[in-house]
N, C-alpha and C. Protein backbone atom coordinates (compact mmCIF):
# COMPACT_ATOMS: atom_id res chain seq x y z
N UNK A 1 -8.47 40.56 169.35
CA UNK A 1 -8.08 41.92 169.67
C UNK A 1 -8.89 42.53 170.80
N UNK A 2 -10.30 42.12 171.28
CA UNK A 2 -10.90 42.32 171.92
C UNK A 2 -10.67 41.94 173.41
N UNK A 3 -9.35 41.30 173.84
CA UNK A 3 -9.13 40.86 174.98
C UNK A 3 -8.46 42.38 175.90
N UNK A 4 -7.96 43.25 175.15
CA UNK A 4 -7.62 44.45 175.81
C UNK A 4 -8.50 45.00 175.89
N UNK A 5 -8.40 46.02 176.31
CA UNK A 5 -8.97 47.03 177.34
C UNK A 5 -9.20 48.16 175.90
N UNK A 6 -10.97 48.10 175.72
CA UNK A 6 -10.81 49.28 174.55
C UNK A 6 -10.52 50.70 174.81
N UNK A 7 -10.41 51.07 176.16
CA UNK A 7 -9.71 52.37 175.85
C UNK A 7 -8.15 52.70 176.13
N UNK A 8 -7.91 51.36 176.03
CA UNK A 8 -6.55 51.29 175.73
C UNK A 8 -5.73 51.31 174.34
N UNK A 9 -4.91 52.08 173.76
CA UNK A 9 -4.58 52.34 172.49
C UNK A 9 -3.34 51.19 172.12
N UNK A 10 -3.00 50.70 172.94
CA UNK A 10 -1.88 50.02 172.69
C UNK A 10 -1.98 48.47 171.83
N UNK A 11 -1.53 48.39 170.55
CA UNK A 11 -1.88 47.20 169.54
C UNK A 11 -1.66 45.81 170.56
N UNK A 12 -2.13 44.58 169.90
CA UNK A 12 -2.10 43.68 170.20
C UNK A 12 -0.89 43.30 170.27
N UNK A 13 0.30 43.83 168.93
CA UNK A 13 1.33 43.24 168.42
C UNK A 13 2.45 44.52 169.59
N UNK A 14 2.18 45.08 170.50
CA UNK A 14 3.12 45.90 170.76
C UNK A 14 4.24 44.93 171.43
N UNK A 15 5.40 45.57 171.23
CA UNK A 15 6.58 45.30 171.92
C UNK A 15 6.66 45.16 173.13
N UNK A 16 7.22 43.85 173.51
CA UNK A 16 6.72 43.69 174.90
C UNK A 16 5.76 43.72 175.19
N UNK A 17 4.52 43.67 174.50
CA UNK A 17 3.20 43.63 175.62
C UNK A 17 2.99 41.70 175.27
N UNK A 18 2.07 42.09 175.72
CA UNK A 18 1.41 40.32 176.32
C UNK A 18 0.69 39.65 174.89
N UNK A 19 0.15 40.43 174.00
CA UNK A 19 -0.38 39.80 173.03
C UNK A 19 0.39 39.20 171.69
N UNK A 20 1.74 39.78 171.84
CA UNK A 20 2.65 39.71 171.21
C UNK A 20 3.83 38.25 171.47
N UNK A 21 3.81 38.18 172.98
CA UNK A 21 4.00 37.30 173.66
C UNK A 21 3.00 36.04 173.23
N UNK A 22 1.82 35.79 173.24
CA UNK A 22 1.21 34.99 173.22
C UNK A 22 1.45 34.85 171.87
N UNK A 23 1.22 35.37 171.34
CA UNK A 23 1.39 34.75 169.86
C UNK A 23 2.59 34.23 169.33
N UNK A 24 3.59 35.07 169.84
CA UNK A 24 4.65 34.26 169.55
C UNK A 24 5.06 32.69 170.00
N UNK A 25 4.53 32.68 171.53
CA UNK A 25 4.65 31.67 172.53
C UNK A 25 3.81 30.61 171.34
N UNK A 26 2.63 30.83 171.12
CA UNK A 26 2.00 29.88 170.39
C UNK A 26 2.39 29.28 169.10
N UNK A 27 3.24 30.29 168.31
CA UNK A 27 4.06 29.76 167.20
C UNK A 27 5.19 28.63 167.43
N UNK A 28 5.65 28.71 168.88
CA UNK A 28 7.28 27.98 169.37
C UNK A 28 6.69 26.54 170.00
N UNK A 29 4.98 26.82 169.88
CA UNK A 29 4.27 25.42 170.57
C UNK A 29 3.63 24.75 169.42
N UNK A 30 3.83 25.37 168.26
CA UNK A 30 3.24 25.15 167.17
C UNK A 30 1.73 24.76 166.77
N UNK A 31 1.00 26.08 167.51
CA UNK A 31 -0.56 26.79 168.04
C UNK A 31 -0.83 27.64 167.51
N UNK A 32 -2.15 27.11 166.35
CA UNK A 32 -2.65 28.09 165.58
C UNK A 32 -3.38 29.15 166.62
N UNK A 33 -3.33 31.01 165.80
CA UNK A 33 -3.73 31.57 166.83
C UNK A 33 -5.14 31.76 166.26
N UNK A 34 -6.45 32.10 166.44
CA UNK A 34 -7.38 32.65 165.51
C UNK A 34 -7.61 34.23 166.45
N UNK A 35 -7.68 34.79 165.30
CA UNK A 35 -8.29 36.27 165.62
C UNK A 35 -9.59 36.70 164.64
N UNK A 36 -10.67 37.23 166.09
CA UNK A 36 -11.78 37.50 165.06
C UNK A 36 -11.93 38.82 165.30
N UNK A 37 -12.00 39.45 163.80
CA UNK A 37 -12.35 40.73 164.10
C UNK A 37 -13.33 41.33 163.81
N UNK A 38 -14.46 41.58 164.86
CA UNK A 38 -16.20 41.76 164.97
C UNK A 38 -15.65 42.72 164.19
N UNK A 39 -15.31 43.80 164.60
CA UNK A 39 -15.84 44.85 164.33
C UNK A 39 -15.04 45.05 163.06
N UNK A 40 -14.81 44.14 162.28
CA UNK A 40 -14.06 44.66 161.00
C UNK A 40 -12.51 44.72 160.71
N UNK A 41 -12.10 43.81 159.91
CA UNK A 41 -10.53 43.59 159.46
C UNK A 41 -9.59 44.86 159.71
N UNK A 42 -9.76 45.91 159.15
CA UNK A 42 -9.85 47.24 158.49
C UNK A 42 -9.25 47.90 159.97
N UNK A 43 -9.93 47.33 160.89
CA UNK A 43 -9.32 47.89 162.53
C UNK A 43 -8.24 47.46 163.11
N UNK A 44 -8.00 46.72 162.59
CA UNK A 44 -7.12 45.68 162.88
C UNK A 44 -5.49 44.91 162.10
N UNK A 45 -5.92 45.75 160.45
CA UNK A 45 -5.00 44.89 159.70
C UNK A 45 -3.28 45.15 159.85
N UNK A 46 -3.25 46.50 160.37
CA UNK A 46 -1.96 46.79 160.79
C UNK A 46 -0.98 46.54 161.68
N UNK A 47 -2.11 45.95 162.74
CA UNK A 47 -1.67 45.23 163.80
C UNK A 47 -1.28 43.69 163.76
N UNK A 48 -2.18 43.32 163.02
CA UNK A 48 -1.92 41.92 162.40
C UNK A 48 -0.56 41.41 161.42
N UNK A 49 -0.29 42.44 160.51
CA UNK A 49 0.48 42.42 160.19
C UNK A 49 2.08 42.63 160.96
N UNK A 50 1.83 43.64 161.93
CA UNK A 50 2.97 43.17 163.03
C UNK A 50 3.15 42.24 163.55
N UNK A 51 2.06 41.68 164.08
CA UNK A 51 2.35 40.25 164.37
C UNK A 51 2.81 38.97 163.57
N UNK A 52 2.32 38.87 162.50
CA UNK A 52 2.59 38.23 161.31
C UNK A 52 4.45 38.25 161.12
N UNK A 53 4.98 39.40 160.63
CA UNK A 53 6.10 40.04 160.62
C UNK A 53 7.15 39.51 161.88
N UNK A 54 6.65 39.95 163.54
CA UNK A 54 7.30 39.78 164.32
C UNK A 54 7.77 37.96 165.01
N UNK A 55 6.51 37.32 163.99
CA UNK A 55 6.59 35.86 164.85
C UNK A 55 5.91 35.29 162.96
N UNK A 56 6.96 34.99 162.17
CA UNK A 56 6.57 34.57 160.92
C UNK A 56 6.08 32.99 161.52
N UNK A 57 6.58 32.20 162.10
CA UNK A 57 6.34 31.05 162.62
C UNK A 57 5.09 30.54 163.05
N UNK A 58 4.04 31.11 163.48
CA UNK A 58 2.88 31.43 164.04
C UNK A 58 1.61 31.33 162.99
N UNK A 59 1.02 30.65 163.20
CA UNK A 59 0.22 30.18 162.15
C UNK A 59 -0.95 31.05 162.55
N UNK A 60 -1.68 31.69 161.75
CA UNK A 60 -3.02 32.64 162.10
C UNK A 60 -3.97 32.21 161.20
N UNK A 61 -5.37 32.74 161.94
CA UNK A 61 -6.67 31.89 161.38
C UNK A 61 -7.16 33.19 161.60
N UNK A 62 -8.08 33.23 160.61
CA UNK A 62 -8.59 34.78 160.65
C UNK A 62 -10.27 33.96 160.76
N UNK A 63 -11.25 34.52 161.34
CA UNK A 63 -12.17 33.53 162.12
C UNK A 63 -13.80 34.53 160.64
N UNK A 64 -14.44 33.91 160.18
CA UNK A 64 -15.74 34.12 159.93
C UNK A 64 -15.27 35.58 158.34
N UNK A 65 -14.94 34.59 157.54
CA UNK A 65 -13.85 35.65 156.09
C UNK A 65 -13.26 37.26 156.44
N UNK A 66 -12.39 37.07 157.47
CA UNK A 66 -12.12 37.92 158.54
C UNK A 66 -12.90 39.31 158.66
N UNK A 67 -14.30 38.68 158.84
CA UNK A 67 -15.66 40.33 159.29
C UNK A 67 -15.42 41.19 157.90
N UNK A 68 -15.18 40.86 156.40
CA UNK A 68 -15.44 41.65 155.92
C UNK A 68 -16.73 41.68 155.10
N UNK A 69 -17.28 42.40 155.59
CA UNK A 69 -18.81 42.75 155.42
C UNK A 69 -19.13 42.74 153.43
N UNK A 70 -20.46 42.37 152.81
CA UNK A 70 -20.54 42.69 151.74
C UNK A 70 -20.98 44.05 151.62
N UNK A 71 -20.10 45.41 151.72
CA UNK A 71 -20.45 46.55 151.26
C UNK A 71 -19.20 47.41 151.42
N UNK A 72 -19.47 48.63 151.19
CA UNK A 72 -18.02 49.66 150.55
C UNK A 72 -17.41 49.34 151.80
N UNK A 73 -17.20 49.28 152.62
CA UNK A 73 -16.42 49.07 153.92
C UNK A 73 -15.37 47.67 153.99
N UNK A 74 -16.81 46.64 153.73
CA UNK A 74 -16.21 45.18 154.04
C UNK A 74 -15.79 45.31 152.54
N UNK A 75 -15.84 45.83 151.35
CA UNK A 75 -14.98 45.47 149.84
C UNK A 75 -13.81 46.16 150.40
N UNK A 76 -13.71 47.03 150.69
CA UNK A 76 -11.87 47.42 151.16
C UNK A 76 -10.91 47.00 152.22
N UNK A 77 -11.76 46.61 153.14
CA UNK A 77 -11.39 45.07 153.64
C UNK A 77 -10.92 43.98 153.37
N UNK A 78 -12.09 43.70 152.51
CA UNK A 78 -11.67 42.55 151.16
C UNK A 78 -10.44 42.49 150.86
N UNK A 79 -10.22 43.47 149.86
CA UNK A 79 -9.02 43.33 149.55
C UNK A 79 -7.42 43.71 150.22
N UNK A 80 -7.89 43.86 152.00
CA UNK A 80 -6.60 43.64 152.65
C UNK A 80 -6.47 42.31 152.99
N UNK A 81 -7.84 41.62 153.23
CA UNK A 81 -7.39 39.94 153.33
C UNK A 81 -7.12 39.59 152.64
N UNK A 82 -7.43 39.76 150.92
CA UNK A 82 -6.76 39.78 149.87
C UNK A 82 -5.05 39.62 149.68
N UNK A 83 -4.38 40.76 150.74
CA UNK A 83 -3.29 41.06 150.42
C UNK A 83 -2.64 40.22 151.30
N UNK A 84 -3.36 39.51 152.66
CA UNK A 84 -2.35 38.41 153.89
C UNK A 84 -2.30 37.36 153.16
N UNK A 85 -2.63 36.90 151.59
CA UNK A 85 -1.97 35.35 150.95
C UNK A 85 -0.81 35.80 150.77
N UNK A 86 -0.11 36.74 150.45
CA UNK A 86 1.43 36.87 150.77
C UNK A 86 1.89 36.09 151.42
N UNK A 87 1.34 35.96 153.26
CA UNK A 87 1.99 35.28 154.02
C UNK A 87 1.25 34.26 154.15
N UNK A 88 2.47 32.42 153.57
CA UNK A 88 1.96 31.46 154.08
C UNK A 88 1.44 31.02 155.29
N UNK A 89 1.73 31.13 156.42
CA UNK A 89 1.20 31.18 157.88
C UNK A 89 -0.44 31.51 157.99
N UNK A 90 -0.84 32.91 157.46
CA UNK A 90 -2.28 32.98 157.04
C UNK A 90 -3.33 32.54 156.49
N UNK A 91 -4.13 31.72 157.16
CA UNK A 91 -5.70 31.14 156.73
C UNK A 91 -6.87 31.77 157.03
N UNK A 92 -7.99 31.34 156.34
CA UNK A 92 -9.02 31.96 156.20
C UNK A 92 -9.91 30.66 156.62
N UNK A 93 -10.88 31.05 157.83
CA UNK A 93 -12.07 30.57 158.12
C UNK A 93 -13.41 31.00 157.25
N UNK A 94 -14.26 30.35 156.52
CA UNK A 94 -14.96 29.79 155.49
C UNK A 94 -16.48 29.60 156.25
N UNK A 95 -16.75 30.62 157.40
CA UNK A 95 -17.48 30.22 158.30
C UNK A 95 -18.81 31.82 158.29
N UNK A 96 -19.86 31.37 159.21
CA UNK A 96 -20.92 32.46 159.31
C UNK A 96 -20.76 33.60 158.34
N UNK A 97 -21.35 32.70 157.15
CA UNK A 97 -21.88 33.46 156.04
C UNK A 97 -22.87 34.31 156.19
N UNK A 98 -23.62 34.06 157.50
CA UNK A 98 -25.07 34.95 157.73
C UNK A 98 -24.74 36.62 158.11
N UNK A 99 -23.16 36.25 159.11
CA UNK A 99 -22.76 37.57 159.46
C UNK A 99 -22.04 38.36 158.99
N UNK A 100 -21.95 38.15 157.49
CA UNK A 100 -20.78 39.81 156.46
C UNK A 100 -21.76 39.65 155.57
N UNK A 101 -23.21 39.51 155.59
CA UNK A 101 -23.78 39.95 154.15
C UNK A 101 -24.03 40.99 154.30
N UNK A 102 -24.49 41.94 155.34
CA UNK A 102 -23.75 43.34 155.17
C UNK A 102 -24.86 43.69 154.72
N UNK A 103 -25.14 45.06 153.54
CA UNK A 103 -26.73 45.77 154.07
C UNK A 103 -26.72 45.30 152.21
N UNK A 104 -26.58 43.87 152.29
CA UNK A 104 -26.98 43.27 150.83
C UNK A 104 -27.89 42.87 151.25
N UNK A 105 -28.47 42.07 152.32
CA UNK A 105 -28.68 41.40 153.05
C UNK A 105 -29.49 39.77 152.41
N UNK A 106 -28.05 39.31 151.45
CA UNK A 106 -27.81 38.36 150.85
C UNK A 106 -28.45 36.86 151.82
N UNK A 107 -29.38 36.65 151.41
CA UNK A 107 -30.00 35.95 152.02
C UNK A 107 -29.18 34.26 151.67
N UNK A 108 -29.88 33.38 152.36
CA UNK A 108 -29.16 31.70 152.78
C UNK A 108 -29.95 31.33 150.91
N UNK A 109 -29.32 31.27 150.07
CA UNK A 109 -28.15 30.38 149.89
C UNK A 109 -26.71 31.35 149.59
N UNK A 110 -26.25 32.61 149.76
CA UNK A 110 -25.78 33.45 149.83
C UNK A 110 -24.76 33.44 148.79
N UNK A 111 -25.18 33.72 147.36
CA UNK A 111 -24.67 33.90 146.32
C UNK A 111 -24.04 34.85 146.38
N UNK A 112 -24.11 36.04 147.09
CA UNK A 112 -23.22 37.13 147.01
C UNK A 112 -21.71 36.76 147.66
N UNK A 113 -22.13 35.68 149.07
CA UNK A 113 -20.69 35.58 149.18
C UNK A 113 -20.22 34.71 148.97
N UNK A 114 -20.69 33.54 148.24
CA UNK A 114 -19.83 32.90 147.09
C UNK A 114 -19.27 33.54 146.19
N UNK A 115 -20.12 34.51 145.18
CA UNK A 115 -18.89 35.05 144.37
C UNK A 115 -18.21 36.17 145.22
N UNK A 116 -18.49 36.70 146.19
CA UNK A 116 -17.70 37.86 146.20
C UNK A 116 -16.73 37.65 147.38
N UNK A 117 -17.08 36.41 147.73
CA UNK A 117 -15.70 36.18 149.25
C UNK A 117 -15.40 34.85 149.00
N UNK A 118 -16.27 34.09 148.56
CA UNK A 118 -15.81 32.50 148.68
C UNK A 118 -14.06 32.42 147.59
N UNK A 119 -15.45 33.09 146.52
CA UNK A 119 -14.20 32.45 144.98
C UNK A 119 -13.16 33.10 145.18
N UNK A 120 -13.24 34.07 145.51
CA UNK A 120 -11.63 35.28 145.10
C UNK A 120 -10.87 34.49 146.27
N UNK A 121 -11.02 34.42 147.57
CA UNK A 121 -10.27 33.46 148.58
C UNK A 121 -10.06 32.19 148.15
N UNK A 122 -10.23 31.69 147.21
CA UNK A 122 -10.29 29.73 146.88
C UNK A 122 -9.31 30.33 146.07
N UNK A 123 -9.32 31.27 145.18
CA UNK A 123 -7.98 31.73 144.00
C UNK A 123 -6.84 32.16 144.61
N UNK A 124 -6.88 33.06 145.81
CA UNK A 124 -5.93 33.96 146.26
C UNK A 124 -5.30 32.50 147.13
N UNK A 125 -6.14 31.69 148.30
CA UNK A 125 -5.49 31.37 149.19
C UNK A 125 -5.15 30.09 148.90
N UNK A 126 -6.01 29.26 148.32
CA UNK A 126 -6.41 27.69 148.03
C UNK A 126 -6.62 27.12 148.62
N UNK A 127 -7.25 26.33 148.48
CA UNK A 127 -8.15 25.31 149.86
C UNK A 127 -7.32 24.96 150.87
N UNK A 128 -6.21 24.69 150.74
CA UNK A 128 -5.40 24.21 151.96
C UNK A 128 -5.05 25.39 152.96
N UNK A 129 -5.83 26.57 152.48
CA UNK A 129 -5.62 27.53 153.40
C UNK A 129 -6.87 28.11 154.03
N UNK A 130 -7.95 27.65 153.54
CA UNK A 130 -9.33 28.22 154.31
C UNK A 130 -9.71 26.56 155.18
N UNK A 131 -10.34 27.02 155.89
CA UNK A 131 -10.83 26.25 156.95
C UNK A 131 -12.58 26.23 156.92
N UNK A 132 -13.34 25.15 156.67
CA UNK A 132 -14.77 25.37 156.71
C UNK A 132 -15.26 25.94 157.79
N UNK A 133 -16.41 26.38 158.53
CA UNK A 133 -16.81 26.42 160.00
C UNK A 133 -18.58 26.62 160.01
N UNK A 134 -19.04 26.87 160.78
CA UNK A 134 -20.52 26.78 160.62
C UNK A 134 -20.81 28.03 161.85
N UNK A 135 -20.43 28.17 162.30
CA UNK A 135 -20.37 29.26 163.65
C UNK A 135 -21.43 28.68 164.85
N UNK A 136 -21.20 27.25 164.92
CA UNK A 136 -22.33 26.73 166.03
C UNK A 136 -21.96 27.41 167.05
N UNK A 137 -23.12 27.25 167.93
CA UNK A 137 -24.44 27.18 167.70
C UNK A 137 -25.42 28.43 167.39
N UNK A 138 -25.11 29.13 166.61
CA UNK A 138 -25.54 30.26 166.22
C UNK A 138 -26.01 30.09 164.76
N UNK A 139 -25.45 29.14 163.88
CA UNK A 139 -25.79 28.58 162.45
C UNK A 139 -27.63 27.90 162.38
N UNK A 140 -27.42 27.10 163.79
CA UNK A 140 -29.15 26.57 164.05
C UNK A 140 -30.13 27.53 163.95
N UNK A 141 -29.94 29.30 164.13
CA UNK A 141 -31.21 29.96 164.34
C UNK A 141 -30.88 30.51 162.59
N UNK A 142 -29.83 30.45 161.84
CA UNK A 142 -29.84 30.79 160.54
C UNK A 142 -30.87 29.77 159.37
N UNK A 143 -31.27 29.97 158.57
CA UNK A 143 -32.04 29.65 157.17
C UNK A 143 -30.96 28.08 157.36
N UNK A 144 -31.69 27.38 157.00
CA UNK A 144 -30.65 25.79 156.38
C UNK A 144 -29.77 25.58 157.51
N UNK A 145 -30.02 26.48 158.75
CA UNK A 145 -28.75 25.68 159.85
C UNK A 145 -27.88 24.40 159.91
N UNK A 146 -27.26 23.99 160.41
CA UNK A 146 -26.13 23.42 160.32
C UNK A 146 -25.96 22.57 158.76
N UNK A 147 -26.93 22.13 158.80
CA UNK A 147 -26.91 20.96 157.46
C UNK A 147 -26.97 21.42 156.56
N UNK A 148 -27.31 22.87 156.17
CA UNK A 148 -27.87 23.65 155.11
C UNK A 148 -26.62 24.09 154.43
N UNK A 149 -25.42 24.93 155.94
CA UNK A 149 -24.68 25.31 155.20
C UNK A 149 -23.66 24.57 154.83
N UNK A 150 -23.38 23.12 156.15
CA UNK A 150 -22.41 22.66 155.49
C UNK A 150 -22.83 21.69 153.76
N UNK A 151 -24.24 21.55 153.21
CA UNK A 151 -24.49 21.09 152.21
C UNK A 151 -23.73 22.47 151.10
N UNK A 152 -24.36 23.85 151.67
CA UNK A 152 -23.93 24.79 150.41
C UNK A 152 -22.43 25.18 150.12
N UNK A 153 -21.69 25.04 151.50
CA UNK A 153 -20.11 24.99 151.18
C UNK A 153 -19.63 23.77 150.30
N UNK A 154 -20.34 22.29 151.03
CA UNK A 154 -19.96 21.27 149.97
C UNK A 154 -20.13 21.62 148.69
N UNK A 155 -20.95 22.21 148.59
CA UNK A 155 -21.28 22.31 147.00
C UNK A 155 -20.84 23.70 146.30
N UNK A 156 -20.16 24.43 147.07
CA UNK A 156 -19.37 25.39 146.60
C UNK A 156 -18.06 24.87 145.90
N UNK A 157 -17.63 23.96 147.00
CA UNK A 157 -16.34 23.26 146.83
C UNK A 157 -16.10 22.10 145.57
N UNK A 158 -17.82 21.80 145.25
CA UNK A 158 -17.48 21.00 144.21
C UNK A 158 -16.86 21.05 142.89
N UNK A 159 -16.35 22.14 142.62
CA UNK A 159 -15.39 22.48 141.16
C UNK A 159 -14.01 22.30 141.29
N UNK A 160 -13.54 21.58 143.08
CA UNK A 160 -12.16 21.29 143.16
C UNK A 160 -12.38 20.03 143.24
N UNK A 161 -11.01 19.51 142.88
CA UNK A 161 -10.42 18.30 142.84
C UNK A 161 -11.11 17.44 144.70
N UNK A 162 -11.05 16.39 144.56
CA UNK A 162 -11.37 15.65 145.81
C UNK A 162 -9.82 15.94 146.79
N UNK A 163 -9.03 16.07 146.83
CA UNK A 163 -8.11 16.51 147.92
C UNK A 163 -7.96 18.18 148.10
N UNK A 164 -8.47 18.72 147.29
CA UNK A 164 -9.03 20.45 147.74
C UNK A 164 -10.11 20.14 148.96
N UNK A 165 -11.29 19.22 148.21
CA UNK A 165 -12.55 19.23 148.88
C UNK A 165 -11.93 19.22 150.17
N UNK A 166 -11.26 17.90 150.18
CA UNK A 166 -10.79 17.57 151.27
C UNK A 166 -10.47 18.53 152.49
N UNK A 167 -9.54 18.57 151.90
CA UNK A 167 -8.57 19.85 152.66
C UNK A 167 -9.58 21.56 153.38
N UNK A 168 -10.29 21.87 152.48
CA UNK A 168 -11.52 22.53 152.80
C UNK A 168 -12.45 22.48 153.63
N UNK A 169 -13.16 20.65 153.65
CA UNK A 169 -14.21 20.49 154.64
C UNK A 169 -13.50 19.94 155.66
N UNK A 170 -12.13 19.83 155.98
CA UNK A 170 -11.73 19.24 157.33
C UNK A 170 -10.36 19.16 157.32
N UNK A 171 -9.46 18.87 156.29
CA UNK A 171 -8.34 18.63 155.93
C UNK A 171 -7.32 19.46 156.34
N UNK A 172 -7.42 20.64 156.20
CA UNK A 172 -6.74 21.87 156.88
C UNK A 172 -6.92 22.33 158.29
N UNK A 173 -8.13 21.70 158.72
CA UNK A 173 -8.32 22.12 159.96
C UNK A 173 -7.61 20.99 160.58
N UNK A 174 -7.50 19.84 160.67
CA UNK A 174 -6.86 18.79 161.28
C UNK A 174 -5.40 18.70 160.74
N UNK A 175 -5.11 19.58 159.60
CA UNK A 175 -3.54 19.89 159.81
C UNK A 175 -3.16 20.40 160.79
N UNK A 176 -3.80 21.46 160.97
CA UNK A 176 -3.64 22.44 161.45
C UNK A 176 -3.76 22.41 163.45
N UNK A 177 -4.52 21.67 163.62
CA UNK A 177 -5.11 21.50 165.35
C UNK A 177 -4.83 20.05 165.46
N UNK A 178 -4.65 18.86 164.68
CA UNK A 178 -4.36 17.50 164.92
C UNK A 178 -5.64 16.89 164.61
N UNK A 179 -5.17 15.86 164.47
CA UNK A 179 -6.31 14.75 163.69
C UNK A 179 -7.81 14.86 164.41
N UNK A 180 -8.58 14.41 164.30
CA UNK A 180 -9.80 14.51 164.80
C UNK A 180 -10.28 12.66 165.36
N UNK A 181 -10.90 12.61 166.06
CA UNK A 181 -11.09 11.57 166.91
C UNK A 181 -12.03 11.33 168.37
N UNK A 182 -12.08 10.22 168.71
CA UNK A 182 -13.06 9.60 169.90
C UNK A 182 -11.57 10.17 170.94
N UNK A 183 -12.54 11.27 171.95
CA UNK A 183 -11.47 10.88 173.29
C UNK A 183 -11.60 9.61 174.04
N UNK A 184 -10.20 8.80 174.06
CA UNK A 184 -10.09 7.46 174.00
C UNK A 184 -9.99 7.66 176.29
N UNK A 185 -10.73 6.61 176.84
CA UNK A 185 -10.93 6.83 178.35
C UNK A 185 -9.45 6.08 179.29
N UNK A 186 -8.54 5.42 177.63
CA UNK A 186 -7.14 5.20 178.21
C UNK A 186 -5.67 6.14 177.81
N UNK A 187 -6.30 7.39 177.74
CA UNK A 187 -5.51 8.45 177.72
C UNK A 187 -5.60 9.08 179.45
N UNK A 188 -6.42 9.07 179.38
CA UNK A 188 -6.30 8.90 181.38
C UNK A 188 -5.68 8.66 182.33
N UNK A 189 -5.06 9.24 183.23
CA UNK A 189 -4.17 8.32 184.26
C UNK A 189 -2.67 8.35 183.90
C-alpha cells in the first residue's frame, strides 16, 4: 500500500487506478501478490477487501501476521485477519515475530504470539494457508536469529500431522511461487 503517494487518498483497489490493475494482472499470470502492512492491517483492511472482491482469482499473502501488533490495536486487527479465512485466495505469512509483540514486549521464544497469533491462524486458516518466513536479514540481529526461529516455528508446528508441517515450513510457499531449486546454468541461452 505504501507504493502510493501518502498524501494521496485514493485506495490501492480504486477503479481504474494502477494498483488494482496490478493485482488483477497478477491473478490472470497466476502471481501471488504480498501486501505488507507496516503500519497496521486496520489501515488497510477495506481496501484489501476490494481487491480481494474485485479480482477473486488473485492469490494474496499478507506479509509478517499482517502487522497485527500484540495490544488493543493489533487484537482488533486480529480479528479482521481473522475474518479474510472467508476468502480462499488469502494467506498468512508466519514471519517476524520480533515485530507485532507490541508494548508486551514478548520476548524470543514469543509465547504470546504463539498463543495469541500463531494458534488462532493454524485453526482459522490451516497450514496450507500460512507461509513460514524469518524476515532475513533482519531475523540475524533478533534473540535465536535465523536458526532460533526457524527451530521455534518447527516446534510450534509440531502438533500437526507431517503434511501440515510440511505445507507450513515450505509446502505452501512452493505451491504457491513454484518448486524450489539450484538455478540450473542450462536454462540460459
Amino acid at each position: 500500500p505504501y507504493l502510493w503517494d501518502s498524501n494521496d487518498d485514493r485506495p490501492m483497489s480504486e477503479r481504474n487506478g494502477g494498483g488494482l490493475a496490478v493485482y488483477r494482472t497478477c491473478g490472470q499470470l497466476n502471481l501471488p501478490v504480498g501486501i505488507m502492512c507496516f503500519k497496521g492491517l486496520d489501515k488497510h483492511y477495506s481496501d484489501i477487501i476490494r481487491l480481494i472482491e474485485a479480482s477473486p482469482e488473485t492469490t494474496l499473502i499478507l506479509d509478517h501476521f499482517g502487522f497485527t501488533n500484540l495490544n488493543e490495536i493489533g487484537d482488533e486487527s486480529f480479528k479482521l485477519l481473522l475474518s479474510l479465512s472467508k476468502y480462499p485466495q488469502v494467506h498468512v505469512k508466519i514471519s517476524a515475530s520480533f515485530r507485532i509483540t507490541g508494548s508486551t514486549g514478548d520476548p524470543f521464544p514469543y509465547k504470546l504470539v504463539k498463543t495469541q497469533r500463531f494458534d488462532p491462524l493454524l485453526q482459522k486458516f490451516g497450514a496450507d494457508r500460512l507461509l513460514f518466513g524469518t524476515d532475513f536479514p533482519f531475523v540475524l540481529e533478533q534473540e535465536g536469529g535465523y536458526g532460533g526461529i526457524t527451530q521455534l516455528v518447527e516446534g510450534w508446528a509440531s502438533v500437526l500431522g507431517e503434511k501440515e508441517r510440511r505445507a507450513l515450513m515450505g509446502g505452501t510457499a512452493e505451491r504457491l511461487f513454484g518448486k524450489w531449486g539450484l538455478f540450473r546454468l542450462a536454462n540460459i541461452g
